[in-house]
Structures are given as C-alpha cells and as structure tokens.
C-alpha atoms as a PDB file:
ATOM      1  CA  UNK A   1      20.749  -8.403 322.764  1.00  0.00           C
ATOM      2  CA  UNK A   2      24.366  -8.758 321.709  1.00  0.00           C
ATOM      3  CA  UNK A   3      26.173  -7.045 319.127  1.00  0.00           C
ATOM      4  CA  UNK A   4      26.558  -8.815 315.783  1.00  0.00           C
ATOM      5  CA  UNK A   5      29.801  -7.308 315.763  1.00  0.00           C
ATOM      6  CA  UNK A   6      32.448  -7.089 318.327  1.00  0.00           C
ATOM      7  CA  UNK A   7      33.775  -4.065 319.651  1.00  0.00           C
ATOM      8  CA  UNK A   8      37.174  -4.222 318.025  1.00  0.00           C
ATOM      9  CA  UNK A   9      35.849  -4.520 314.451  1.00  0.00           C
ATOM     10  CA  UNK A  10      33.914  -1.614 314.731  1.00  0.00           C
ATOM     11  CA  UNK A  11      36.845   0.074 316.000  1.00  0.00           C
ATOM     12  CA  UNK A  12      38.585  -0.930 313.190  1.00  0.00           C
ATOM     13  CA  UNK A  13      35.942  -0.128 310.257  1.00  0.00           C
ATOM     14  CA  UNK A  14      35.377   3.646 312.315  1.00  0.00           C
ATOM     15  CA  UNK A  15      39.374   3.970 312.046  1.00  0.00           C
ATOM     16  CA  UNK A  16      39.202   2.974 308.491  1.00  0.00           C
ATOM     17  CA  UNK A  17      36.566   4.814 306.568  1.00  0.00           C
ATOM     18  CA  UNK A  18      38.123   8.071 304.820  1.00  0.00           C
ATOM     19  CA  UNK A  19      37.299  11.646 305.521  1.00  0.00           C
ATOM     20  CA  UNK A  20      37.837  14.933 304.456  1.00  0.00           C
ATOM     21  CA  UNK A  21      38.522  17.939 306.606  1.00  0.00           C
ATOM     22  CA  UNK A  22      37.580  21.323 305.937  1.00  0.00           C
ATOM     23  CA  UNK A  23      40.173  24.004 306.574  1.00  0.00           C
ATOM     24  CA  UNK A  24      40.070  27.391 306.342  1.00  0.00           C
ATOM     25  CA  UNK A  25      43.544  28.998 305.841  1.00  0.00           C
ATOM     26  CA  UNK A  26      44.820  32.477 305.079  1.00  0.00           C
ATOM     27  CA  UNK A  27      47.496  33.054 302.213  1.00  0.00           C
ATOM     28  CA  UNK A  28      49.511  36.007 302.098  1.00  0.00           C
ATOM     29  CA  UNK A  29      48.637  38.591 298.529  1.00  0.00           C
ATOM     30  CA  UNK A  30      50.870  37.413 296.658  1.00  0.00           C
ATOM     31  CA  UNK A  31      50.207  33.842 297.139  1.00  0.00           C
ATOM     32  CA  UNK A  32      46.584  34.844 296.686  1.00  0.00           C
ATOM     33  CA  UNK A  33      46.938  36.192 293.629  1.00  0.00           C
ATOM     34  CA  UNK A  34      49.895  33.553 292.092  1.00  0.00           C
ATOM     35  CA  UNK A  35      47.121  30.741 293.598  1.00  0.00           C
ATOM     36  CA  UNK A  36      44.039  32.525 291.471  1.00  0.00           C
ATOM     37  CA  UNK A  37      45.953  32.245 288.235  1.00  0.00           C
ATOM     38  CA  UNK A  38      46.412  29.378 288.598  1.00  0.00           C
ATOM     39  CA  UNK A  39      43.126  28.218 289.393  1.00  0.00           C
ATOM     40  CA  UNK A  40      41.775  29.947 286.322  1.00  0.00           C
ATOM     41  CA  UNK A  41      44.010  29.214 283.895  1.00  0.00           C
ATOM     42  CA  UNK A  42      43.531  25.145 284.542  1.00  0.00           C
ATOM     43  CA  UNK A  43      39.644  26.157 285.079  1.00  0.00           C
ATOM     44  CA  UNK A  44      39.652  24.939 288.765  1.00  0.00           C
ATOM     45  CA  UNK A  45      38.384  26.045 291.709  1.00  0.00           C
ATOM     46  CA  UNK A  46      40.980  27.229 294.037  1.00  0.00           C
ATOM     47  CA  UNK A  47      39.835  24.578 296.777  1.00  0.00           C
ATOM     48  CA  UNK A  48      40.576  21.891 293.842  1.00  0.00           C
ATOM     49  CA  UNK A  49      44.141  23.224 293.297  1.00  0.00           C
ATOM     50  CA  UNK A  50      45.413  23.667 297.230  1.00  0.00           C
ATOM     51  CA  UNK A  51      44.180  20.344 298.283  1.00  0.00           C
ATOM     52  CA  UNK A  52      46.282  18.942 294.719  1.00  0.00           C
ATOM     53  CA  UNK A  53      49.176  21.313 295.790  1.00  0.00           C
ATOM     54  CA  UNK A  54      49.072  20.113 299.688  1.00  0.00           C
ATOM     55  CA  UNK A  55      49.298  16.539 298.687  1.00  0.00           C
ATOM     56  CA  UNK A  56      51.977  16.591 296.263  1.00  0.00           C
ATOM     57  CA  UNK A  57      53.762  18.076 298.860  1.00  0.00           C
ATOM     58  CA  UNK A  58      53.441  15.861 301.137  1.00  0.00           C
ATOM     59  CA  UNK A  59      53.987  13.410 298.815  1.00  0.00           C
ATOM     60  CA  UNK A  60      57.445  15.259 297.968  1.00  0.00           C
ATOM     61  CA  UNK A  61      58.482  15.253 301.545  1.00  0.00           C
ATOM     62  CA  UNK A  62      57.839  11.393 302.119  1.00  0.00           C
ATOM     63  CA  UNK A  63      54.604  11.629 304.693  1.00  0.00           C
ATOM     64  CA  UNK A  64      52.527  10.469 302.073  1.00  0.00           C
ATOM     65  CA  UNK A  65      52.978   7.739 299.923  1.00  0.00           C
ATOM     66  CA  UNK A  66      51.306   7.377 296.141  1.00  0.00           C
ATOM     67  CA  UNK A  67      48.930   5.036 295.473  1.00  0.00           C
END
C-alpha cells in the first residue's frame, strides 16, 4: 500500500535524470548560410553543430562548467 520509495527521493531522481529540449529558432541569412558551411564542410547536421556552438558558449561565458 505504501510507496517503496519516499516522496523526496523520487523528487530527487525526477530532478536528476537529463533531458533534451527541442527548440526551434530562426537565424538571420547570413548566419544561415555561414552556419550551412559549416555544417557541411565538418559533415554534420546543422542541429549537431548549434547545440556544439550553444554550449561552448555557455561554457565561454561561465554558466556552464566542463566536465
């Protein structure tokens, strides 16, 4: 009848687990274009190389630390 858990570790193991978010974002033309290069000239998708661009800079402006 009682959890084998209590309420607080769940809490704690829902809080933990990691997820992804899906974004959809708009670049300007230029960016587009600079971004798509890129992409294809390290054979990437262009999903791969923003999410590797938007954490090294967060990583450059201290909000996320390496691991």
């Amino acid at each position: 009848m009682f959890p084998e858990k209590s309420i607080q570790t769940i809490k704690e193991e829902a809080l933990a687990k990691q997820t992804g978010v899906a974004v959809k974002v708009y670049f300007a033309p230029r960016i587009a274009r600079a971004l798509n290069q890129a992409a294809d000239e390290r054979n990437m998708s262009e999903e791969e190389l923003v999410s590797i661009a938007v954490e090294e800079w967060l990583v450059l402006k201290g909000y996320l630390k390496t691991v």
